[in-house]
C-alpha atoms as a PDB file:
ATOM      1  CA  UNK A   1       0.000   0.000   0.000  1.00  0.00           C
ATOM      2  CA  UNK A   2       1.670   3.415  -1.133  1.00  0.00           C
ATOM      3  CA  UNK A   3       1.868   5.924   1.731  1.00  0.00           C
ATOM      4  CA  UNK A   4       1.903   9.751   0.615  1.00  0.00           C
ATOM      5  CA  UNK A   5       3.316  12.572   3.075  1.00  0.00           C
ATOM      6  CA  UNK A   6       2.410  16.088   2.855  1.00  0.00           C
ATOM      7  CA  UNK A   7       5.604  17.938   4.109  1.00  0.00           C
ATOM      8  CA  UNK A   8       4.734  21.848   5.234  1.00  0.00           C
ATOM      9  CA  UNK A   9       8.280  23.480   6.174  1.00  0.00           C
ATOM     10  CA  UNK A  10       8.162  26.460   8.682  1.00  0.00           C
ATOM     11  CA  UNK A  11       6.588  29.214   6.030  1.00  0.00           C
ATOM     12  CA  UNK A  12       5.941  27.273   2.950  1.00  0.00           C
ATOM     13  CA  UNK A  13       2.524  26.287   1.992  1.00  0.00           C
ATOM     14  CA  UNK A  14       0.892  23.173   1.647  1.00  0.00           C
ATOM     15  CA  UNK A  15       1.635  20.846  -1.438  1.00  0.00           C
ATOM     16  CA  UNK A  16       0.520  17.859  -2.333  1.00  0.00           C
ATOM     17  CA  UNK A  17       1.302  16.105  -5.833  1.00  0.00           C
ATOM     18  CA  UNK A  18       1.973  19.687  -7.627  1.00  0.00           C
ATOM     19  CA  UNK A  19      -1.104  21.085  -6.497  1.00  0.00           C
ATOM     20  CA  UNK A  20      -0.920  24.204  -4.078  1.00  0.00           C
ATOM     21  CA  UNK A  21      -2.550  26.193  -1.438  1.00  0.00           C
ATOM     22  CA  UNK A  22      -6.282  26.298  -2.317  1.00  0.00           C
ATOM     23  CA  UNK A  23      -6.374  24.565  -5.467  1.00  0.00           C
ATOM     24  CA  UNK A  24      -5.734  21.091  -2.892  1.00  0.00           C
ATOM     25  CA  UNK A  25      -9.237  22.410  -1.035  1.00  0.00           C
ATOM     26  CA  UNK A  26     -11.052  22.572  -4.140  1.00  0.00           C
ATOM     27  CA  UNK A  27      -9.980  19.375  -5.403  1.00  0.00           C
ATOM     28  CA  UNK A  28     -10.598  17.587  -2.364  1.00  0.00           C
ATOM     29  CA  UNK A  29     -14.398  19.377  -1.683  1.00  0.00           C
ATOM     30  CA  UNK A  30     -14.863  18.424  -5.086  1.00  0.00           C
ATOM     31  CA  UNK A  31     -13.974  14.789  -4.748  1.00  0.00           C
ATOM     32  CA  UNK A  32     -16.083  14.540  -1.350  1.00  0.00           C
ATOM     33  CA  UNK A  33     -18.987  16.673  -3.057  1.00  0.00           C
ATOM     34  CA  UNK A  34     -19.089  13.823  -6.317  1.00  0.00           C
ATOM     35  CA  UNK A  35     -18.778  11.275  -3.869  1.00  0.00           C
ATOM     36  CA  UNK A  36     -21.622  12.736  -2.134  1.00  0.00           C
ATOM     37  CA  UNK A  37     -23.840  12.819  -5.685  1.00  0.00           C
ATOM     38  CA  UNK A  38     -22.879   9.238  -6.408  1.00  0.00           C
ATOM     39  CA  UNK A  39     -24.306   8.218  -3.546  1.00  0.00           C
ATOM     40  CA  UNK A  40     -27.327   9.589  -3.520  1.00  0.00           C
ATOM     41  CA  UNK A  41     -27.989   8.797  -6.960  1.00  0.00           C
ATOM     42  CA  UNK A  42     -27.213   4.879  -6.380  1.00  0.00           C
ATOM     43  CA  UNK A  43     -29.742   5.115  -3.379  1.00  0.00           C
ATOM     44  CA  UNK A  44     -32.356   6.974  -5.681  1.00  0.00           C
ATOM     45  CA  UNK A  45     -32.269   3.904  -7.299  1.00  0.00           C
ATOM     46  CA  UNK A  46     -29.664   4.701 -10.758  1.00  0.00           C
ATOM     47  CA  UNK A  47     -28.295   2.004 -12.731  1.00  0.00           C
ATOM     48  CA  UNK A  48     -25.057   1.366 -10.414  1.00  0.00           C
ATOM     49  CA  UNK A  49     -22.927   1.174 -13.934  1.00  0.00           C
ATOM     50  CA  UNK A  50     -24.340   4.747 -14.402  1.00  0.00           C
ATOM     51  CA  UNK A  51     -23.801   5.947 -10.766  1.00  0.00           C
ATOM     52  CA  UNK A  52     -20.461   4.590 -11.975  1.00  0.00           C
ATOM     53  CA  UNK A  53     -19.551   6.029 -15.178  1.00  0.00           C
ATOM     54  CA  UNK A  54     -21.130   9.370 -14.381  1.00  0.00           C
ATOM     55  CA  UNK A  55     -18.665   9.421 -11.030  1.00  0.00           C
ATOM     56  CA  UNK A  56     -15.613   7.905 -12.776  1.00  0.00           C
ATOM     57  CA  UNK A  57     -16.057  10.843 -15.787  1.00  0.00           C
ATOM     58  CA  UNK A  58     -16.850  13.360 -13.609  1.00  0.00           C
ATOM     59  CA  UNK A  59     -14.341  12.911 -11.169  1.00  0.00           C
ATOM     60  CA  UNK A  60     -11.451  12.869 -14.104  1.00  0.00           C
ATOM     61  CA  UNK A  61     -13.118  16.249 -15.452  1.00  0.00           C
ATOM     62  CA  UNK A  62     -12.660  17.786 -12.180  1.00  0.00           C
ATOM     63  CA  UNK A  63      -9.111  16.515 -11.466  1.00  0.00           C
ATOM     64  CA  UNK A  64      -8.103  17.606 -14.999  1.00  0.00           C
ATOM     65  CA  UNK A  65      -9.473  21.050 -14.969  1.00  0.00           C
ATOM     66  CA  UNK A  66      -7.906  21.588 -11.019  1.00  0.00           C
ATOM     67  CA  UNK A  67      -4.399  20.817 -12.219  1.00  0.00           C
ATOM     68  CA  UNK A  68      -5.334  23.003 -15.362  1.00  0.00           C
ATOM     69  CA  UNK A  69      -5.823  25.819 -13.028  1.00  0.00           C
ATOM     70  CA  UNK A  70      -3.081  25.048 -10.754  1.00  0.00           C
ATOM     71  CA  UNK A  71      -0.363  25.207 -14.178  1.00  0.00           C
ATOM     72  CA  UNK A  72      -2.739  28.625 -15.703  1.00  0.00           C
ATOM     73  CA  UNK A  73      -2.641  31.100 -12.475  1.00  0.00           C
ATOM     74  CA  UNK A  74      -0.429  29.632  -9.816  1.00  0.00           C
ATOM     75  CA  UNK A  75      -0.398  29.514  -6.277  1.00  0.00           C
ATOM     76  CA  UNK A  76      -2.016  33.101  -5.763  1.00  0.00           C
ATOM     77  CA  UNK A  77      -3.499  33.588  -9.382  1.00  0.00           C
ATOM     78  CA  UNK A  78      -6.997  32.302  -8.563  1.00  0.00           C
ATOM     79  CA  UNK A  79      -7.262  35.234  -5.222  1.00  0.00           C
ATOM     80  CA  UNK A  80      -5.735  37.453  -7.801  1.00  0.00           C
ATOM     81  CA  UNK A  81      -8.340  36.536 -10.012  1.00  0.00           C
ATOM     82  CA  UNK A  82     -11.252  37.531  -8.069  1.00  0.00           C
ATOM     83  CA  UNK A  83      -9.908  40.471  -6.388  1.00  0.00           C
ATOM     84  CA  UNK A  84      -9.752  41.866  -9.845  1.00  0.00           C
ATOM     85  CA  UNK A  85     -12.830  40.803 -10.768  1.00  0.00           C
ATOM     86  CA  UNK A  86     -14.402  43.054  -7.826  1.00  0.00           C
ATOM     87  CA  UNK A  87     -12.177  46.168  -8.817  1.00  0.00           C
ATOM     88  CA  UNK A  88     -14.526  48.406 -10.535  1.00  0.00           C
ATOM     89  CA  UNK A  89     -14.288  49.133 -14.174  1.00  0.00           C
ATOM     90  CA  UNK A  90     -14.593  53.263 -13.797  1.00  0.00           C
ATOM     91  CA  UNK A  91     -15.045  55.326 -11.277  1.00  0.00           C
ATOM     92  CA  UNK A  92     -18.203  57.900 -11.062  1.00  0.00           C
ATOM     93  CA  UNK A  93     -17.581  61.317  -9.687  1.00  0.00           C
ATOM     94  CA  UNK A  94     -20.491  63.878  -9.363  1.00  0.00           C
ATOM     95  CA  UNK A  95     -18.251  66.853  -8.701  1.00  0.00           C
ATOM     96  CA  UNK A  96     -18.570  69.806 -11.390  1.00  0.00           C
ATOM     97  CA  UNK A  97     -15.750  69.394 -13.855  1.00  0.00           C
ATOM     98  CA  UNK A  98     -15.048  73.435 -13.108  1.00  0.00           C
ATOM     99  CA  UNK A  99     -13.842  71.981  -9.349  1.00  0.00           C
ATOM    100  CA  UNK A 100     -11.336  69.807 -11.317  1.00  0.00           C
ATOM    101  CA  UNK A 101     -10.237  72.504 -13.741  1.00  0.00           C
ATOM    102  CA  UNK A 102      -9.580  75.680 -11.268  1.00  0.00           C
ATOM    103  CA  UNK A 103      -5.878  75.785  -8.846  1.00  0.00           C
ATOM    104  CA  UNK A 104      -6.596  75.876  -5.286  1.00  0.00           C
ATOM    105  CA  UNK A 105      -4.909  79.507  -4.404  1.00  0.00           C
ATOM    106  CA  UNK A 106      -3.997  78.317  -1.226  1.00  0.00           C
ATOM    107  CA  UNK A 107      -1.160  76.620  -2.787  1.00  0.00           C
ATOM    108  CA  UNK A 108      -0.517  79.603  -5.948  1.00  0.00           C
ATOM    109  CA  UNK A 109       0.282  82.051  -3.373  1.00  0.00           C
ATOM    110  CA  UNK A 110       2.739  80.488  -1.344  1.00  0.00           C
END
């Protein structure tokens, strides 16, 4: 029986066969979540080769398209990722454009 270890050094993150960080959370979740719908679906009363090929397919799907993402952004890209995708795209300002055009003459007559 093979025995893995998951080595975290003082101030690295967590690895585990390539994949980093929180791409190793979503892959596991995922894997417990499709275990989860197999399940259910074999005690709904699913053809078992179904419950079967649906899981197998699906669960290949998922651990292709994690170690996609984990080669595509990285060990930060995905946080990256949605922190831009809450940046606005302009900002609105109400002043008059006249405020933006005049000097303050505070600052000219010093």
């Amino acid at each position: 029986m093979n025995t893995y270890h998951i080595n975290k050094g003082i101030g690295r993150k967590v690895e585990f066969k390539g994949l980093k960080a929180q791409y190793l959370f979503i892959f596991s979740g995922g894997l417990l979540g499709l275990l989860i719908c197999v399940m259910i679906m074999y005690m709904a009363g699913v053809n078992a080769y179904l419950c079967l090929i649906l899981g197998g397919v699906s669960c290949g799907l998922l651990i292709w398209q994690t170690f996609a993402l984990n080669e595509k952004y990285g060990e930060h890209g995905l946080m990256k990722l949605g922190a831009r995708k809450k940046h606005p795209k302009y900002i609105i300002s109400r002043k008059n454009i006249y405020r933006y055009l005049k000097t303050n003459r505070k600052r000219a007559n010093k």
